[in-house]
Protein backbone atom coordinates (compact mmCIF):
# COMPACT_ATOMS: atom_id res chain seq x y z
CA UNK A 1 2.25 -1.50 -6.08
CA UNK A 2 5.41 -3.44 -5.29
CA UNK A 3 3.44 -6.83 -5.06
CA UNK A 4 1.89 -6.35 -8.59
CA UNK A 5 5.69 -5.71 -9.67
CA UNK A 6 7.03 -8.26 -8.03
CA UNK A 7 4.22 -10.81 -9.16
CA UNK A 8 5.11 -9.50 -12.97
CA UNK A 9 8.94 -10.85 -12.31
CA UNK A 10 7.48 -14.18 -11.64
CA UNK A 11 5.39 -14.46 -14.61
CA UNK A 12 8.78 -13.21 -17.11
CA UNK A 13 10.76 -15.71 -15.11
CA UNK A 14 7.90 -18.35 -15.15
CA UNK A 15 7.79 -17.58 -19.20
CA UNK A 16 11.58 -18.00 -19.19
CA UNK A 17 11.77 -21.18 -17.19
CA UNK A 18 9.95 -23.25 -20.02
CA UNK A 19 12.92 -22.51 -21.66
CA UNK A 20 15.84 -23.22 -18.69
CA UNK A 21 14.90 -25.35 -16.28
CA UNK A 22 17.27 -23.07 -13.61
CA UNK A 23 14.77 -20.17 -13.94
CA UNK A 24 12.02 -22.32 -13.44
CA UNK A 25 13.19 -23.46 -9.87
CA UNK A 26 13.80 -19.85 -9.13
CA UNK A 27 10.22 -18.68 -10.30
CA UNK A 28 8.79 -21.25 -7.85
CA UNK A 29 10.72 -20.43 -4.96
CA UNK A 30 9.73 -16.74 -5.86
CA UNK A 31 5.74 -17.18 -6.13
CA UNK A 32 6.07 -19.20 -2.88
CA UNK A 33 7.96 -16.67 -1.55
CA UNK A 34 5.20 -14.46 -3.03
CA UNK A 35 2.20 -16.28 -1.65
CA UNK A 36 3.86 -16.33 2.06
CA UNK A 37 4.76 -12.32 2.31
CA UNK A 38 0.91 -12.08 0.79
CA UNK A 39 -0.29 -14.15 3.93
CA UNK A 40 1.68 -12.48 6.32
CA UNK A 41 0.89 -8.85 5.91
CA UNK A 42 -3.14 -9.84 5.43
CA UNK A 43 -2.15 -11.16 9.37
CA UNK A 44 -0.65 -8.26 9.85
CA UNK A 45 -3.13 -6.05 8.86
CA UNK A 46 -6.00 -8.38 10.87
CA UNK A 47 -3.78 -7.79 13.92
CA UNK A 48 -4.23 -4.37 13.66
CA UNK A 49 -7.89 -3.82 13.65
């Protein structure tokens, strides 16, 4: 639930950024952000079974 939340604030900022290129930045550093924590707990998860 918190990923689908958290992937919503990168689409509003991504919408935002075409608009200030400041938000932009911040929208990619948050979907790569994203995209990491996404790999890591599939690891995780793998590790576990």
């Amino acid at each position: 639930m918190i990923w689908i939340l958290f992937f919503l604030l990168i689409l509003v900022v991504f919408g935002f950024g075409f608009t200030l290129q400041i938000l932009w930045w911040v929208a990619a550093v948050l979907l790569v952000l994203w995209i990491v924590g996404f790999a890591m707990r599939g690891r995780g998860r793998s590790r576990r079974r």
